[in-house]
N, C-alpha and C. Protein backbone atom coordinates (compact mmCIF):
# COMPACT_ATOMS: atom_id res chain seq x y z
N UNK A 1 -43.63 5.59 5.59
CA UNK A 1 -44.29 6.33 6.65
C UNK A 1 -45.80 6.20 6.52
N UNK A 2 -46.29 6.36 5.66
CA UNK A 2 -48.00 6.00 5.10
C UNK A 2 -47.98 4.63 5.56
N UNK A 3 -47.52 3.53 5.60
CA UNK A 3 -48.06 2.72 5.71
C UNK A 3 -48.25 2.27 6.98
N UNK A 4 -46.89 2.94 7.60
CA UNK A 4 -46.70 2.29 9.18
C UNK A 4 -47.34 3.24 10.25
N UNK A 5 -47.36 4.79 9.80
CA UNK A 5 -48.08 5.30 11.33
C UNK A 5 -49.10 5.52 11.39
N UNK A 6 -49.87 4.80 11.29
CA UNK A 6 -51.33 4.85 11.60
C UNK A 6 -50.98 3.85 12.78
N UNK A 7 -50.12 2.73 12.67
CA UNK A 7 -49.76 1.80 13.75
C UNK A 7 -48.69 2.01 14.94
N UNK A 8 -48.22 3.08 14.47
CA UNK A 8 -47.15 3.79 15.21
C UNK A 8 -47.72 3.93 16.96
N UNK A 9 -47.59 3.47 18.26
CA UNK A 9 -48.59 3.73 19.25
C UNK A 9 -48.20 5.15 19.49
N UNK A 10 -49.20 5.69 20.47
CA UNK A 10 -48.94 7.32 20.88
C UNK A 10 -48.06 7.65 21.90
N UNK A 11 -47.42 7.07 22.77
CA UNK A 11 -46.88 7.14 23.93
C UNK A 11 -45.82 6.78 23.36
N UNK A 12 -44.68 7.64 24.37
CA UNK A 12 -43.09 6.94 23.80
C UNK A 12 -43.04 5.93 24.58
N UNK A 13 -43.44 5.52 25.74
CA UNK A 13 -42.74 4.38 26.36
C UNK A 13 -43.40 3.28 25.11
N UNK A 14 -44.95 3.04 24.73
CA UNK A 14 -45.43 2.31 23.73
C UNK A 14 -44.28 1.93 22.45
N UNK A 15 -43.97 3.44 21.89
CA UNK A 15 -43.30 3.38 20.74
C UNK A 15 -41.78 2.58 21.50
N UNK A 16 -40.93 2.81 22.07
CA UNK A 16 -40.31 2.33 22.61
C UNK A 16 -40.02 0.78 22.37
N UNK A 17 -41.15 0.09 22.81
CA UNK A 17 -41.42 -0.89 22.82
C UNK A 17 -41.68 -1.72 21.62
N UNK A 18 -42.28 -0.89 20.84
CA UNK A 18 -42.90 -1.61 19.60
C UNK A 18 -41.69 -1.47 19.01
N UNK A 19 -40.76 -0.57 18.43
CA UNK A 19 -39.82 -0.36 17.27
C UNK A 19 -38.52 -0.68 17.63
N UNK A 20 -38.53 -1.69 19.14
CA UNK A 20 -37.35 -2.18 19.29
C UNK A 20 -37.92 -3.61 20.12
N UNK A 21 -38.02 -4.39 19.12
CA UNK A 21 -38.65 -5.59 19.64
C UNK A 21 -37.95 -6.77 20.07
N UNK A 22 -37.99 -7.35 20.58
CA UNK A 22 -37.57 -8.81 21.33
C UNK A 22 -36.61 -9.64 20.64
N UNK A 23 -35.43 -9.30 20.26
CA UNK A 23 -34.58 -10.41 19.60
C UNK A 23 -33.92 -11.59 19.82
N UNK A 24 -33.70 -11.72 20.81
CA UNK A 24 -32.85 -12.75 21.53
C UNK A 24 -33.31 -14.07 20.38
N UNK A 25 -34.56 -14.03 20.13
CA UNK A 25 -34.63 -15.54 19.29
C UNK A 25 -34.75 -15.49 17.95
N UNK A 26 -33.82 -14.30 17.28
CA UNK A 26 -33.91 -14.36 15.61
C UNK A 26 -32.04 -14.64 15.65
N UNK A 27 -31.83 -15.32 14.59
CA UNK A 27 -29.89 -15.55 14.45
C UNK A 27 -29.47 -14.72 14.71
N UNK A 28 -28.27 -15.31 15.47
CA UNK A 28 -26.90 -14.58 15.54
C UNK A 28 -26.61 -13.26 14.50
N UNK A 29 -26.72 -14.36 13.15
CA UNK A 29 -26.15 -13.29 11.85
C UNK A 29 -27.00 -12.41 11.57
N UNK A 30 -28.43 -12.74 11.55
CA UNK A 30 -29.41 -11.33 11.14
C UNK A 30 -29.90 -10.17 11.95
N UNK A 31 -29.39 -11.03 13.81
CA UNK A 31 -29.90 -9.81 14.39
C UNK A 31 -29.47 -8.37 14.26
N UNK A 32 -28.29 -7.93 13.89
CA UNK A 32 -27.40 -6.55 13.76
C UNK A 32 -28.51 -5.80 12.58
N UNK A 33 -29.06 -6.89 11.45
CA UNK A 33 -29.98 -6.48 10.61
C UNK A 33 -31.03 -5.95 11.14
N UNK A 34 -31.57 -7.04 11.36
CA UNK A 34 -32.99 -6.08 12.45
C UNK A 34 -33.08 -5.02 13.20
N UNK A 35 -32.07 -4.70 14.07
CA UNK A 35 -31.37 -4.27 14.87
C UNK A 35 -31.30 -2.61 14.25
N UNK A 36 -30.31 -2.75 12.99
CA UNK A 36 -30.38 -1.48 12.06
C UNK A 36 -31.85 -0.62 11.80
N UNK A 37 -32.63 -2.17 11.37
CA UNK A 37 -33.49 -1.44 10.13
C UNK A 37 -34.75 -1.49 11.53
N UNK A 38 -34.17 -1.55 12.88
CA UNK A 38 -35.51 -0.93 13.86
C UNK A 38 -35.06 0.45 13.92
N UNK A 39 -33.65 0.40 14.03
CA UNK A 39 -33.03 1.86 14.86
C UNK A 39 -33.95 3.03 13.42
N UNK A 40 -34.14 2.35 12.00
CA UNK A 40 -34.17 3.51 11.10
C UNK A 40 -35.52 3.67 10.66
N UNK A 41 -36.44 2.55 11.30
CA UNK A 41 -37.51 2.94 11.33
C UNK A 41 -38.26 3.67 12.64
N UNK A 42 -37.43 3.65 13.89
CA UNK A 42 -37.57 4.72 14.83
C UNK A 42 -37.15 5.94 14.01
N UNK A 43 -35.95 6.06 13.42
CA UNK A 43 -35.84 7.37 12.65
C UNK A 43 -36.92 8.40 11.89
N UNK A 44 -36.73 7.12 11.07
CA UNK A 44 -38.08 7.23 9.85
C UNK A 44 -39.77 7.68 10.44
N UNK A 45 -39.88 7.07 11.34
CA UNK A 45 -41.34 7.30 12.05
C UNK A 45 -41.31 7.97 12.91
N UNK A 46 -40.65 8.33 13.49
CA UNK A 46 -40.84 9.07 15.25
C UNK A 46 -40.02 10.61 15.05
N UNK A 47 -38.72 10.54 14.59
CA UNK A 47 -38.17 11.99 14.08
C UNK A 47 -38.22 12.03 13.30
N UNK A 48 -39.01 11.44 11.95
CA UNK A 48 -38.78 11.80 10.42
C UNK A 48 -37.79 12.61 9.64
N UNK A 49 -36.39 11.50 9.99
CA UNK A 49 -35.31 11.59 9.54
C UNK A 49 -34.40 9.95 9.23
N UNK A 50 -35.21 9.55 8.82
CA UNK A 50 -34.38 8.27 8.47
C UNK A 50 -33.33 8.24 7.30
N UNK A 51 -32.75 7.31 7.24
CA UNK A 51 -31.50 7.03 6.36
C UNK A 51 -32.14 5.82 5.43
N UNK A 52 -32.05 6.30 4.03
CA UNK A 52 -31.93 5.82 3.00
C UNK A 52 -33.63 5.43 2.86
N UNK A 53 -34.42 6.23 2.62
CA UNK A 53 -35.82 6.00 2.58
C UNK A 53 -36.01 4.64 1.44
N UNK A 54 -35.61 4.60 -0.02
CA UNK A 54 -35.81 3.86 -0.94
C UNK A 54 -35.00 2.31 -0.32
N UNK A 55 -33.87 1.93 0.59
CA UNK A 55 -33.06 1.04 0.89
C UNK A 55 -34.77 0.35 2.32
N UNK A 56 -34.63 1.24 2.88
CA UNK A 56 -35.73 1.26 4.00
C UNK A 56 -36.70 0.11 3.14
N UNK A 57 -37.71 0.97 2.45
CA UNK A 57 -38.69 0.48 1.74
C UNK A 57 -38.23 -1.11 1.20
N UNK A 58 -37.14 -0.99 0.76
CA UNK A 58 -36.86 -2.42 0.14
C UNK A 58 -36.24 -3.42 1.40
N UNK A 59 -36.24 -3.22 1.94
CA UNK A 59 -36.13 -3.92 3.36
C UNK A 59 -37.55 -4.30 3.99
N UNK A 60 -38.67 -3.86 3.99
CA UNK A 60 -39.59 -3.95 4.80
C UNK A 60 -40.48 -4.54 3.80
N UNK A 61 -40.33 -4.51 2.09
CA UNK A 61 -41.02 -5.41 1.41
C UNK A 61 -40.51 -6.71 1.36
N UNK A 62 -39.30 -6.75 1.28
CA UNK A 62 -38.48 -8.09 1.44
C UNK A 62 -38.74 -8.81 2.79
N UNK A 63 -39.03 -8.09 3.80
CA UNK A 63 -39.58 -8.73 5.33
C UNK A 63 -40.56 -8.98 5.11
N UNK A 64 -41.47 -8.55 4.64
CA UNK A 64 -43.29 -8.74 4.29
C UNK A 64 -43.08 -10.33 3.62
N UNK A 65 -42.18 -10.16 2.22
CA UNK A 65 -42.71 -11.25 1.34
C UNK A 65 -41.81 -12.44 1.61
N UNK A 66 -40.53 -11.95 2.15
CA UNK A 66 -39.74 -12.85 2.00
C UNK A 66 -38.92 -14.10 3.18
N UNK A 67 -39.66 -13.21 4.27
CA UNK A 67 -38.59 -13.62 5.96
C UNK A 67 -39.70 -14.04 6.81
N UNK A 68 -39.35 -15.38 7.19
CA UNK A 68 -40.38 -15.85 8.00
C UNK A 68 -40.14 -15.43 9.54
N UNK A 69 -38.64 -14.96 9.83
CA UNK A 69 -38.70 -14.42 11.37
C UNK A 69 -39.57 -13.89 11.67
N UNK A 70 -40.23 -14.53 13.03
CA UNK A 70 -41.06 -13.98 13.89
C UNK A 70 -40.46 -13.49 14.81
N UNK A 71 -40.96 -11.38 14.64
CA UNK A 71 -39.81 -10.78 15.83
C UNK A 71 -40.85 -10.10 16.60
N UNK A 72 -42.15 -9.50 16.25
CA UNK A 72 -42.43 -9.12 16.66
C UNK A 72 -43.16 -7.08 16.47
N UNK A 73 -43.93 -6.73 17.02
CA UNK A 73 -43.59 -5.08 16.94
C UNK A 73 -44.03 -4.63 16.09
N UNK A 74 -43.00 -3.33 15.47
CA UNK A 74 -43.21 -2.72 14.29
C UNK A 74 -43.07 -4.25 12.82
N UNK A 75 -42.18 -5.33 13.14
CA UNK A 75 -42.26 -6.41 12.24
C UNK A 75 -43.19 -7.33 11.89
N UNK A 76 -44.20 -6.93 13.18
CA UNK A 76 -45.73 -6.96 12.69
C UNK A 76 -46.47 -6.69 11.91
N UNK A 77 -46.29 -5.53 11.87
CA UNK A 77 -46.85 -4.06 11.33
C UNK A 77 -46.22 -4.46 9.91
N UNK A 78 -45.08 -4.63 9.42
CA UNK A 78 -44.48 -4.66 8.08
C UNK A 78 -45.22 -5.63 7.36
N UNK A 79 -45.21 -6.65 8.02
CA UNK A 79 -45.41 -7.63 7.43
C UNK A 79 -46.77 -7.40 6.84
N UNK A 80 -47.86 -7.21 8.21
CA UNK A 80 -49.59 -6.81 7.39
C UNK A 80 -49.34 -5.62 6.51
N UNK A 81 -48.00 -4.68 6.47
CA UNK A 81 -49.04 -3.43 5.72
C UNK A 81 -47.91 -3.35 4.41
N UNK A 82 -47.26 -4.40 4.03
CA UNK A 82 -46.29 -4.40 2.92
C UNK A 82 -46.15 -6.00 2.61
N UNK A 83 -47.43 -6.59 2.70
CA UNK A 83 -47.49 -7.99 2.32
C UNK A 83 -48.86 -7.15 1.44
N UNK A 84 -48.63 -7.02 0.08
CA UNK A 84 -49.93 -6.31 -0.72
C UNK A 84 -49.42 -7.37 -2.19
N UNK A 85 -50.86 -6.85 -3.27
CA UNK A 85 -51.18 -7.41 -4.25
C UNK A 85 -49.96 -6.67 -5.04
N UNK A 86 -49.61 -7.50 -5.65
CA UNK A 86 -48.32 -6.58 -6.28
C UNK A 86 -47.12 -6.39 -6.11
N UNK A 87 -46.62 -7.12 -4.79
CA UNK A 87 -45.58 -6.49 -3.90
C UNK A 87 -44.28 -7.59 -4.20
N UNK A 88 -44.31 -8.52 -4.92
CA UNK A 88 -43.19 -9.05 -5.32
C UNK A 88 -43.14 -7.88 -6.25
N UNK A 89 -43.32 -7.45 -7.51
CA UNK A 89 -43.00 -6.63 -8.56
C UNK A 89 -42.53 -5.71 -8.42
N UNK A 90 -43.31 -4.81 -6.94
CA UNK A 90 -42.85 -3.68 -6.78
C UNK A 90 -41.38 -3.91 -6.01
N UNK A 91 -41.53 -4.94 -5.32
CA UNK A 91 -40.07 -5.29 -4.46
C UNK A 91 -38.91 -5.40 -5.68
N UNK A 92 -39.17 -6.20 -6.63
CA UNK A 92 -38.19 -5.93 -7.40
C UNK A 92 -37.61 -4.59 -8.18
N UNK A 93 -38.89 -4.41 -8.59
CA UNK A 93 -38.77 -2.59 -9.03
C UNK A 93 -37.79 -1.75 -8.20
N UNK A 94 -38.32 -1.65 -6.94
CA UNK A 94 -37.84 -0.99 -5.86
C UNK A 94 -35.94 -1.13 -5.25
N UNK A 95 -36.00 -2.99 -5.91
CA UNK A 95 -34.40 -3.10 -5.66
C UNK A 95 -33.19 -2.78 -6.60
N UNK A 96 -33.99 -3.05 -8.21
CA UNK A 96 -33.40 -2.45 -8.97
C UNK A 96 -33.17 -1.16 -9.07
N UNK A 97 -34.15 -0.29 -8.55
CA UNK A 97 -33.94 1.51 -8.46
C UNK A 97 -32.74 1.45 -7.32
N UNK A 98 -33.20 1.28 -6.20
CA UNK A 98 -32.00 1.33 -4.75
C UNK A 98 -30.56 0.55 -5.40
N UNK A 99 -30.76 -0.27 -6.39
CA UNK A 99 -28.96 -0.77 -6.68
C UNK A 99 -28.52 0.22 -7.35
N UNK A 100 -29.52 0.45 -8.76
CA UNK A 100 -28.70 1.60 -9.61
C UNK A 100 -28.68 2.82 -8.80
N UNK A 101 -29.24 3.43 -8.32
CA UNK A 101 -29.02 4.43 -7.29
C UNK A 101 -28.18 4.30 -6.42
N UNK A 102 -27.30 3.00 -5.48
CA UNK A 102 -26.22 2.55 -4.82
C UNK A 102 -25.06 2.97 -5.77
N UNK A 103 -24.89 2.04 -6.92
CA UNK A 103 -24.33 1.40 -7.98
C UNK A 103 -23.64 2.88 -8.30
N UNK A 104 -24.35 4.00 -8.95
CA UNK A 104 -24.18 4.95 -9.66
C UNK A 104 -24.56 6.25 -9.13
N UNK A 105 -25.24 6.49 -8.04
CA UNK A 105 -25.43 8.06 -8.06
C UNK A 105 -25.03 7.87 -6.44
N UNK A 106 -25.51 7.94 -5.17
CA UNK A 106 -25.08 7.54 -3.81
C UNK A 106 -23.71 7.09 -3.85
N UNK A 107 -23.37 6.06 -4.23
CA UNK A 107 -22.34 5.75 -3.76
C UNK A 107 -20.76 5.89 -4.89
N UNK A 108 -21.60 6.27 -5.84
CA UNK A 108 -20.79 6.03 -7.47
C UNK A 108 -19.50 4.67 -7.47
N UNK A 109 -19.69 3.77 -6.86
CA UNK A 109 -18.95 2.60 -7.59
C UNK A 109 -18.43 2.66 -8.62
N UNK A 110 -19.12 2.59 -9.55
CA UNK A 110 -19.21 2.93 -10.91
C UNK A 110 -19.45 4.22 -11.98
N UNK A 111 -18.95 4.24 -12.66
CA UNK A 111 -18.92 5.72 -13.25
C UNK A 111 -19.69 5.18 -14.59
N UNK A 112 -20.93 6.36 -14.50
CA UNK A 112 -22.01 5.64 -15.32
C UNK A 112 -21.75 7.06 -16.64
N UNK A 113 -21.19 6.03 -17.37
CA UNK A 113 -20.81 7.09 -18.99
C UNK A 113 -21.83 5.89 -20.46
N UNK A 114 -22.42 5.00 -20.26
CA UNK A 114 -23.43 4.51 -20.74
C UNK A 114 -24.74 5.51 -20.97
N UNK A 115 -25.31 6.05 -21.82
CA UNK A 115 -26.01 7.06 -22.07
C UNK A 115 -27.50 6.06 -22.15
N UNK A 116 -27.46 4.76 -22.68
CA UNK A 116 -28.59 3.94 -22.65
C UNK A 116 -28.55 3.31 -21.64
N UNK A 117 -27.57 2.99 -20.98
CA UNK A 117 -27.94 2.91 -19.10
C UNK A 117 -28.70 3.51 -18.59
N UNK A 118 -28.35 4.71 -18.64
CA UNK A 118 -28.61 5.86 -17.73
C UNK A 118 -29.90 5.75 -17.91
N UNK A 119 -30.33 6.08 -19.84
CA UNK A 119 -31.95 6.27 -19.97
C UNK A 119 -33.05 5.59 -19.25
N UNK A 120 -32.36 3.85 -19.34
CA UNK A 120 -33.67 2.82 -19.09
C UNK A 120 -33.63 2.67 -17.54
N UNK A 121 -32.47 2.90 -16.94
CA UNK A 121 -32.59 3.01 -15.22
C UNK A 121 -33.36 4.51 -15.06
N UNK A 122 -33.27 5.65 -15.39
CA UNK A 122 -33.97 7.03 -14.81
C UNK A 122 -35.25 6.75 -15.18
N UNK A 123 -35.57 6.03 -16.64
CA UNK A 123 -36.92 5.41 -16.97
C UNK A 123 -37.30 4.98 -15.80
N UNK A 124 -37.06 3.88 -15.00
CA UNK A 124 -37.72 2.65 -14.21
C UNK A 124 -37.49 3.45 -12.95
N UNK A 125 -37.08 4.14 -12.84
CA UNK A 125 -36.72 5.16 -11.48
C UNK A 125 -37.61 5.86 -11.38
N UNK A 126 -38.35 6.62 -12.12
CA UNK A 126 -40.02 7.76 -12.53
C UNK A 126 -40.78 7.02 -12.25
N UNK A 127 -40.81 5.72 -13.57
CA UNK A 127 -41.85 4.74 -13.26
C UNK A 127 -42.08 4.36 -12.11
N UNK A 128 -41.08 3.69 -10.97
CA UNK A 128 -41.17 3.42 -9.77
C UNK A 128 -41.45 4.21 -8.83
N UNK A 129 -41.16 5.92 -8.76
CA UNK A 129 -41.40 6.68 -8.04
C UNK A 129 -42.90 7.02 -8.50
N UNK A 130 -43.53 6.88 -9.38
CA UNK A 130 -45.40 7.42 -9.46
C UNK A 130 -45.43 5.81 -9.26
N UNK A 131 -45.30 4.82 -9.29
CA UNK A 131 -46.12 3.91 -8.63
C UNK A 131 -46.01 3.94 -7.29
N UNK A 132 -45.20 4.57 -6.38
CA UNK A 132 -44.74 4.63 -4.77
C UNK A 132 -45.88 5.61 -4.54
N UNK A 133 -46.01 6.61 -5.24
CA UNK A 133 -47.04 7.90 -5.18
C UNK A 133 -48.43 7.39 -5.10
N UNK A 134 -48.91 6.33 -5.57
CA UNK A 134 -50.14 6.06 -5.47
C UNK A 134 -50.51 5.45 -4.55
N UNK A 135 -52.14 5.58 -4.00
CA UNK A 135 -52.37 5.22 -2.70
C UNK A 135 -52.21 3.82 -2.55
C-alpha cells in the first residue's frame, strides 16, 4: 500500500481503469493471474482489505524483477515502485516467509514438529518483517 497509493488516481472511474488494465495481449495461461492479482490489488488499495498481503507483495516484486509483460496500469506502477536496490533479496526473503507461512501456519500442509525449523523460519520471518517496516 506505501508504495502504490500515492499512484492510486482519485476518481473511481480513473481507478477503475488503472487496476484493471488491458489484457487481451498478455497469454492465455497468465491472464487469470493478472486478472487475480488486479482484482486484489483493487482490494488492497481502494477497500483496504486484500487477501494475502505477504503472497500480494511477492507477486508484485516478482512482476517488477522478473516479467517482461507489458500490461499496463497499476503494472506500471509495480514495476517503477518495486523494481528497487535490493529487491531480488528481498523477493527471495519475502518467498521463503509466504512458503513457510503457506507450508505450515495458513494452510498447514505440513505439521511443523521440527523445533529448529520452526526457530530459523520465525527467525527470517522478524527479520523480513523489520526489513518490510523500513522506509
Amino acid at each position: 500500500m506505501r508504495r502504490l497509493s500515492p499512484d492510486l488516481p482519485a476518481t473511481e472511474q480513473e481507478q477503475k481503469a488503472w487496476l484493471a488494465p488491458y489484457l487481451a495481449r498478455v497469454d492465455d495461461k497468465q491472464r487469470p493471474y493478472f486478472q487475480q492479482m488486479a482484482q486484489n490489488l483493487k482490494r488492497t488499495l481502494v477497500f483496504k482489505n486484500g487477501i494475502s498481503p505477504l503472497g500480494l507483495l511477492r507477486g508484485c516484486l516478482d512482476y517488477a524483477l522478473n516479467d517482461n509483460t507489458r500490461i499496463g496500469g497499476v503494472f506500471d506502477a509495480i514495476r517503477n515502485r518495486f523494481k528497487v536496490q535490493g529487491g531480488r533479496d528481498l523477493l527471495a526473503t519475502v518467498t521463503d516467509i509466504n512458503n513457510f507461512r503457506n507450508t505450515y501456519v495458513a494452510h498447514q500442509e505440513k505439521e511443523l514438529t521440527d523445533a529448529g525449523l520452526a526457530e530459523k523460519n520465525l527467525k527470517q520471518w522478524i527479520h523480513g518483517l523489520r526489513r518490510l517496516s523500513e522506509p
